[in-house]
PDB file of N, CA and C in Angstrom:
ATOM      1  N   UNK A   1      39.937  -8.185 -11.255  1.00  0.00           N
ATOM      2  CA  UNK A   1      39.560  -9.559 -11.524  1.00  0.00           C
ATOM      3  C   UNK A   1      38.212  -9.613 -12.246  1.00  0.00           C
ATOM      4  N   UNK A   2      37.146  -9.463 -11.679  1.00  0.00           N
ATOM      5  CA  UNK A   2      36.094  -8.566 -12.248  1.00  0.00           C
ATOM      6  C   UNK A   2      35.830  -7.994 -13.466  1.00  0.00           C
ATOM      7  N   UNK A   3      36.626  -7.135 -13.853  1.00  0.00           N
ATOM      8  CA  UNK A   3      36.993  -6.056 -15.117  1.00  0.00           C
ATOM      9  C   UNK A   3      37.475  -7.492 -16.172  1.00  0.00           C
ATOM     10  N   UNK A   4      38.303  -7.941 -15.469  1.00  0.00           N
ATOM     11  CA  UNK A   4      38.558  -9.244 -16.466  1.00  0.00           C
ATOM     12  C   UNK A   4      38.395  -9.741 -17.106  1.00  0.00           C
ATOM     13  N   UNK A   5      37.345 -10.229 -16.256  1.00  0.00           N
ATOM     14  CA  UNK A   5      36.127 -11.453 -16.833  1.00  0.00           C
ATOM     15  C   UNK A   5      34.754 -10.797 -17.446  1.00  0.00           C
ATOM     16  N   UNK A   6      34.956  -9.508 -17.543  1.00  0.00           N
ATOM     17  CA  UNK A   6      33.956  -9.020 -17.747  1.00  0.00           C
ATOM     18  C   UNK A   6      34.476  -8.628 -19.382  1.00  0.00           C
ATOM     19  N   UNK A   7      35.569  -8.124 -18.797  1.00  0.00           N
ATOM     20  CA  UNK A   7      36.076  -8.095 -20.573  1.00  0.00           C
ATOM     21  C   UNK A   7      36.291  -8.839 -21.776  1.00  0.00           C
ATOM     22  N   UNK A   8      36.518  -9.970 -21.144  1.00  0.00           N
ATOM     23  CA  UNK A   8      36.362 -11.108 -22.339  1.00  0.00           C
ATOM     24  C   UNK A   8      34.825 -11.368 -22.639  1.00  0.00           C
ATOM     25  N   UNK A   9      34.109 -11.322 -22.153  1.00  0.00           N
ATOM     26  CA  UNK A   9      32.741 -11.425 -22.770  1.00  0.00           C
ATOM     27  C   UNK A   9      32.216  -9.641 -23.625  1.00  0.00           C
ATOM     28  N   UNK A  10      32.276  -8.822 -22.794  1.00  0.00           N
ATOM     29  CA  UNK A  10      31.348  -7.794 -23.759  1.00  0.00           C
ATOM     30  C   UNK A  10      33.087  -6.707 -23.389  1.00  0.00           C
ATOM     31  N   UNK A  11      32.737  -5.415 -24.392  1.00  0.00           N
ATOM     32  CA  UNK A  11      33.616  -4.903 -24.536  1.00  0.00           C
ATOM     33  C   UNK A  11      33.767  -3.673 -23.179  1.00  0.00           C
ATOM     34  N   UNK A  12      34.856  -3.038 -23.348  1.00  0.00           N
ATOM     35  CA  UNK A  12      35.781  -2.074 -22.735  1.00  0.00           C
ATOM     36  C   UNK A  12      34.444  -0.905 -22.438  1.00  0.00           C
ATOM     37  N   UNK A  13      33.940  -0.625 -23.413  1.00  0.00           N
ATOM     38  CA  UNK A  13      32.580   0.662 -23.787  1.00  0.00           C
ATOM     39  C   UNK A  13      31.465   0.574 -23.118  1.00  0.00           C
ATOM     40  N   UNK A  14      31.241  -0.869 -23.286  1.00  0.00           N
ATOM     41  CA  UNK A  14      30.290  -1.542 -22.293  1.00  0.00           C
ATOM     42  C   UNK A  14      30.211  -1.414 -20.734  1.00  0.00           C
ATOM     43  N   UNK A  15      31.306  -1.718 -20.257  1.00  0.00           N
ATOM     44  CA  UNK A  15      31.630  -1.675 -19.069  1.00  0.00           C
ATOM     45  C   UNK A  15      31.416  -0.415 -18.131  1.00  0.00           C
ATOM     46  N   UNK A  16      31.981   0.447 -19.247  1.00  0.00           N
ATOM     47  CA  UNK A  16      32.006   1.414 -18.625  1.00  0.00           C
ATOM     48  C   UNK A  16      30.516   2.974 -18.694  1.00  0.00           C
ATOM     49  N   UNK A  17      29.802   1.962 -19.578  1.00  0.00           N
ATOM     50  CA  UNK A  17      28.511   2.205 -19.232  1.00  0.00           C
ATOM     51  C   UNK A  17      27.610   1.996 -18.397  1.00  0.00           C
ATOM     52  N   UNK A  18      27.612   0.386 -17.733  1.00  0.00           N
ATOM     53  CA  UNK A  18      27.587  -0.257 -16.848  1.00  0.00           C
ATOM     54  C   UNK A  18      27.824   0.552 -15.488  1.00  0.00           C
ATOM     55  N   UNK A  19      29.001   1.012 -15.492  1.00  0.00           N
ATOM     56  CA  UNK A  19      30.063   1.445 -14.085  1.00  0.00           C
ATOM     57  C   UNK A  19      28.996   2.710 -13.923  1.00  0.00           C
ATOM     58  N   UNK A  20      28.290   3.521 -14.972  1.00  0.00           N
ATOM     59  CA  UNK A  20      27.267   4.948 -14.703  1.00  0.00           C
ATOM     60  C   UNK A  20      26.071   4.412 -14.094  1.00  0.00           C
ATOM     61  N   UNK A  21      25.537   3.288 -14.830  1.00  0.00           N
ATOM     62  CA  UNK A  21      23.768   2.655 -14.692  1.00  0.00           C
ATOM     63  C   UNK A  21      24.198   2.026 -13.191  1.00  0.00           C
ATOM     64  N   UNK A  22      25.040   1.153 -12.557  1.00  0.00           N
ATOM     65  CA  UNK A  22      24.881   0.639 -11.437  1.00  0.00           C
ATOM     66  C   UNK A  22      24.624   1.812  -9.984  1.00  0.00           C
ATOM     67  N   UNK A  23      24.628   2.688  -9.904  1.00  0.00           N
ATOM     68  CA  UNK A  23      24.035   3.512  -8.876  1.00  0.00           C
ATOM     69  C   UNK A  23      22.790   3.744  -9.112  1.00  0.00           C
ATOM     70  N   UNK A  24      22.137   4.197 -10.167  1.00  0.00           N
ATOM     71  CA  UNK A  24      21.028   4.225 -10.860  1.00  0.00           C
ATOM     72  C   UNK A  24      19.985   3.341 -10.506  1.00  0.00           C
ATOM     73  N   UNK A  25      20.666   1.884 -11.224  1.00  0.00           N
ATOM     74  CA  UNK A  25      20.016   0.725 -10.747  1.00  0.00           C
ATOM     75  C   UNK A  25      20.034  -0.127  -9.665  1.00  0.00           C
ATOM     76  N   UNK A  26      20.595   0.403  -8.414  1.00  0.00           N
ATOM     77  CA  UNK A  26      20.643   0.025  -7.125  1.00  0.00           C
ATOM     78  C   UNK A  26      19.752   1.016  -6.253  1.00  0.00           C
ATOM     79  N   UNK A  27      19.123   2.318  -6.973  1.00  0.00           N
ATOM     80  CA  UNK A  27      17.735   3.369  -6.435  1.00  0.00           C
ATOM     81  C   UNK A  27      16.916   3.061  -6.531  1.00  0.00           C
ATOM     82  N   UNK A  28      16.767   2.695  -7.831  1.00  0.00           N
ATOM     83  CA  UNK A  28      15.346   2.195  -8.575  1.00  0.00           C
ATOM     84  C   UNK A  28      14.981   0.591  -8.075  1.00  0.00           C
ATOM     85  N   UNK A  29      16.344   0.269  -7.707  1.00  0.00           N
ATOM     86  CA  UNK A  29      15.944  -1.036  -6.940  1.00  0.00           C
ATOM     87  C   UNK A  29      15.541  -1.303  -5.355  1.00  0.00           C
ATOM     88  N   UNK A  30      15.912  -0.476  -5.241  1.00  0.00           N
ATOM     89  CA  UNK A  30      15.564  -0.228  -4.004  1.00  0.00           C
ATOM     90  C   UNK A  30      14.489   0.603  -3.363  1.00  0.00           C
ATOM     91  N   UNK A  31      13.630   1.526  -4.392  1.00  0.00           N
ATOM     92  CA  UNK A  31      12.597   2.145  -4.336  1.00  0.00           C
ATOM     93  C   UNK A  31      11.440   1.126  -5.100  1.00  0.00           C
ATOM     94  N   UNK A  32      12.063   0.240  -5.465  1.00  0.00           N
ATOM     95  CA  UNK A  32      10.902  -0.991  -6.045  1.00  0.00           C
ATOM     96  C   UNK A  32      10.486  -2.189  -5.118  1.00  0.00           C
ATOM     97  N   UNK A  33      11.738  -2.312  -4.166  1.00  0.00           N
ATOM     98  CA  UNK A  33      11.382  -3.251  -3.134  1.00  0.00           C
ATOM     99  C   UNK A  33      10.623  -2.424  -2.049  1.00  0.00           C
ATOM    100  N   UNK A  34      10.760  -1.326  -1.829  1.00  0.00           N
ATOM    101  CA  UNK A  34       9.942  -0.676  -0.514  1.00  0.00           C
ATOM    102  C   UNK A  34       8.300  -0.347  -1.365  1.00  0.00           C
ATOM    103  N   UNK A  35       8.579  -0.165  -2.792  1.00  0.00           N
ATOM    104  CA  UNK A  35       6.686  -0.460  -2.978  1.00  0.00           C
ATOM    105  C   UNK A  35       6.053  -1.633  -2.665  1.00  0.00           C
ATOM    106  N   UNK A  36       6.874  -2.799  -3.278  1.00  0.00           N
ATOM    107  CA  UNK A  36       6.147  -4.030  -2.783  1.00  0.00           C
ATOM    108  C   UNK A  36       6.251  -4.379  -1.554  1.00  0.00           C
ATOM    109  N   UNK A  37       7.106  -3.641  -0.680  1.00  0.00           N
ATOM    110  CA  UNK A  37       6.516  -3.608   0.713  1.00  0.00           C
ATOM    111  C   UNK A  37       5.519  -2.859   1.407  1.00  0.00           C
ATOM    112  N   UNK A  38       5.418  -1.903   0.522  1.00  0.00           N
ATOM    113  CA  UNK A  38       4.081  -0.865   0.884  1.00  0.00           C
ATOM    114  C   UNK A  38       2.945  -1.349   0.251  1.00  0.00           C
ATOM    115  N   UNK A  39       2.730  -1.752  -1.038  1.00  0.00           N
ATOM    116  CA  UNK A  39       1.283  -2.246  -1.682  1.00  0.00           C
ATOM    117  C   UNK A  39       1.043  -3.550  -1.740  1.00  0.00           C
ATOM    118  N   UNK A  40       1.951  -4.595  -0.568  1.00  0.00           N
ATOM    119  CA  UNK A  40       1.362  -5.799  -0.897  1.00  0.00           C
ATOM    120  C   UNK A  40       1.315  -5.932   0.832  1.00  0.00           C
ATOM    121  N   UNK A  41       0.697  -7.417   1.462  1.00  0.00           N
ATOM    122  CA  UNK A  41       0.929  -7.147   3.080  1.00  0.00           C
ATOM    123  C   UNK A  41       1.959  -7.414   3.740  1.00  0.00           C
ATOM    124  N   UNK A  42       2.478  -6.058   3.990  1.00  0.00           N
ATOM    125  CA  UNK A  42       3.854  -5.786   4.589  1.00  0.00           C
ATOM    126  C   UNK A  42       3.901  -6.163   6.183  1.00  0.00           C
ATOM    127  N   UNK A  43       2.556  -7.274   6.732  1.00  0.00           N
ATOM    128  CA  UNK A  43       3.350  -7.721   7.738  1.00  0.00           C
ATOM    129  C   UNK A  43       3.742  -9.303   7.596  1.00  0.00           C
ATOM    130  N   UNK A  44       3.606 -10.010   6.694  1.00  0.00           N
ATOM    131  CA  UNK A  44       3.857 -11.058   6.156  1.00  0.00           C
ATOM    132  C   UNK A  44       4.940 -10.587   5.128  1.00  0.00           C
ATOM    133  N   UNK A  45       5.826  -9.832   4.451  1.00  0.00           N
ATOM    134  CA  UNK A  45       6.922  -9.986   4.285  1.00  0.00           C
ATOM    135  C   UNK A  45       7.627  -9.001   5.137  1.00  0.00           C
ATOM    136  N   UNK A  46       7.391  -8.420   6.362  1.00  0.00           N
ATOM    137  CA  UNK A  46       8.439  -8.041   7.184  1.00  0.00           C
ATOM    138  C   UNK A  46       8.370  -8.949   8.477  1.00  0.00           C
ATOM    139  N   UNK A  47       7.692 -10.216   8.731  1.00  0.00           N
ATOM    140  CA  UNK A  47       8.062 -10.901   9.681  1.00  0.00           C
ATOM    141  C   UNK A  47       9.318 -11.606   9.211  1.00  0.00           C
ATOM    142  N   UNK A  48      10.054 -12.079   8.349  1.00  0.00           N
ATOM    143  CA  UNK A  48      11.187 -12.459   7.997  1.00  0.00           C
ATOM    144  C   UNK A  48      12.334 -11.301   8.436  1.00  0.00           C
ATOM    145  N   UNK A  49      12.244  -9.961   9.034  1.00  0.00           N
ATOM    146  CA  UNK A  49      12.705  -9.304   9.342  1.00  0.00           C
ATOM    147  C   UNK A  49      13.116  -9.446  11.297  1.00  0.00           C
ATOM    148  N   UNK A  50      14.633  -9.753  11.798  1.00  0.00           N
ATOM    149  CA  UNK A  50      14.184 -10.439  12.796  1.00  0.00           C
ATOM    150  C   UNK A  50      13.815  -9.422  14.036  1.00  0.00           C
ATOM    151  N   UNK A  51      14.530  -7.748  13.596  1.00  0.00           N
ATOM    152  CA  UNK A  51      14.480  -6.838  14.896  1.00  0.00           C
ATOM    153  C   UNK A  51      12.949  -6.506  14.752  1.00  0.00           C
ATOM    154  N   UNK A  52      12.099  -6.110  13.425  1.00  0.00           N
ATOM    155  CA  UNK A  52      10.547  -6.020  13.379  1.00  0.00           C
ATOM    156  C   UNK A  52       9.822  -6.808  13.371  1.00  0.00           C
ATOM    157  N   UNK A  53      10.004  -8.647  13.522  1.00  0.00           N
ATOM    158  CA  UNK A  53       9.202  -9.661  14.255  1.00  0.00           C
ATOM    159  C   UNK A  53       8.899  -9.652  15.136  1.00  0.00           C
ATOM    160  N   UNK A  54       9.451  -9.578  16.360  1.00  0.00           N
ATOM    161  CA  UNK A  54       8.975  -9.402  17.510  1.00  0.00           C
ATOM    162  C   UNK A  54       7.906  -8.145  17.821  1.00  0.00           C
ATOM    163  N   UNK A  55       7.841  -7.119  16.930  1.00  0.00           N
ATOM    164  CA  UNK A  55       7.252  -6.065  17.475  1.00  0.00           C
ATOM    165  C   UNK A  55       5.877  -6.407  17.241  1.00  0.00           C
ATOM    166  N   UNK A  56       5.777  -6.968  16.344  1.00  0.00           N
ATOM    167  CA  UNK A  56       3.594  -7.168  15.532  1.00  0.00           C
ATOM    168  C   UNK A  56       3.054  -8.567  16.275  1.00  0.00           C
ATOM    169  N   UNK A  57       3.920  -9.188  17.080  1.00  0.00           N
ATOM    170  CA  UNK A  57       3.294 -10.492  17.213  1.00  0.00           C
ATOM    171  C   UNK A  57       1.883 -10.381  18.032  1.00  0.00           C
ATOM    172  N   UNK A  58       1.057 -11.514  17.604  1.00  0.00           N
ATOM    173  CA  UNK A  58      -0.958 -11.197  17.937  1.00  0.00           C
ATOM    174  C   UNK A  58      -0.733 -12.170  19.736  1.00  0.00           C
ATOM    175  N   UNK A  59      -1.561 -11.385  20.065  1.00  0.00           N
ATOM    176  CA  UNK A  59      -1.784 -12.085  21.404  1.00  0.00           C
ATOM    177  C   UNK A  59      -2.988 -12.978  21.361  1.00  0.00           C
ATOM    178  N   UNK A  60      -2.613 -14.250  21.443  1.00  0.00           N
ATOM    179  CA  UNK A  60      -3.836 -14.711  21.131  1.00  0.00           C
ATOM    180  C   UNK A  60      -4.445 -16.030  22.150  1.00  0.00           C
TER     181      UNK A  60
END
């Protein structure tokens, strides 16, 4: 279904270039979200996380 609709817009060659880069670009994507969880403050975007919310909360 997919292949389909994909084919009427760009070609057959395309696709199947595509079908190599998507593992590729699901590493690199995923080694890009764990930097900006490492170099920006990773306890303000891992409180949206619900099993590692509970663990940092401040006693106050």
């Amino acid at each position: 279904m997919v292949q389909k609709i994909l084919s009427t817009f760009v070609g057959a060659k395309y696709i199947s270039i595509l079908r190599t880069w998507v593992p590729n670009l699901a590493a690199w994507g995923t080694v890009g979200a764990v930097a900006v969880v490492h170099f920006t403050d990773w306890r303000l975007i891992l409180n949206y996380v619900p099993y590692i919310n509970g663990k940092f909360k401040k006693d106050e």
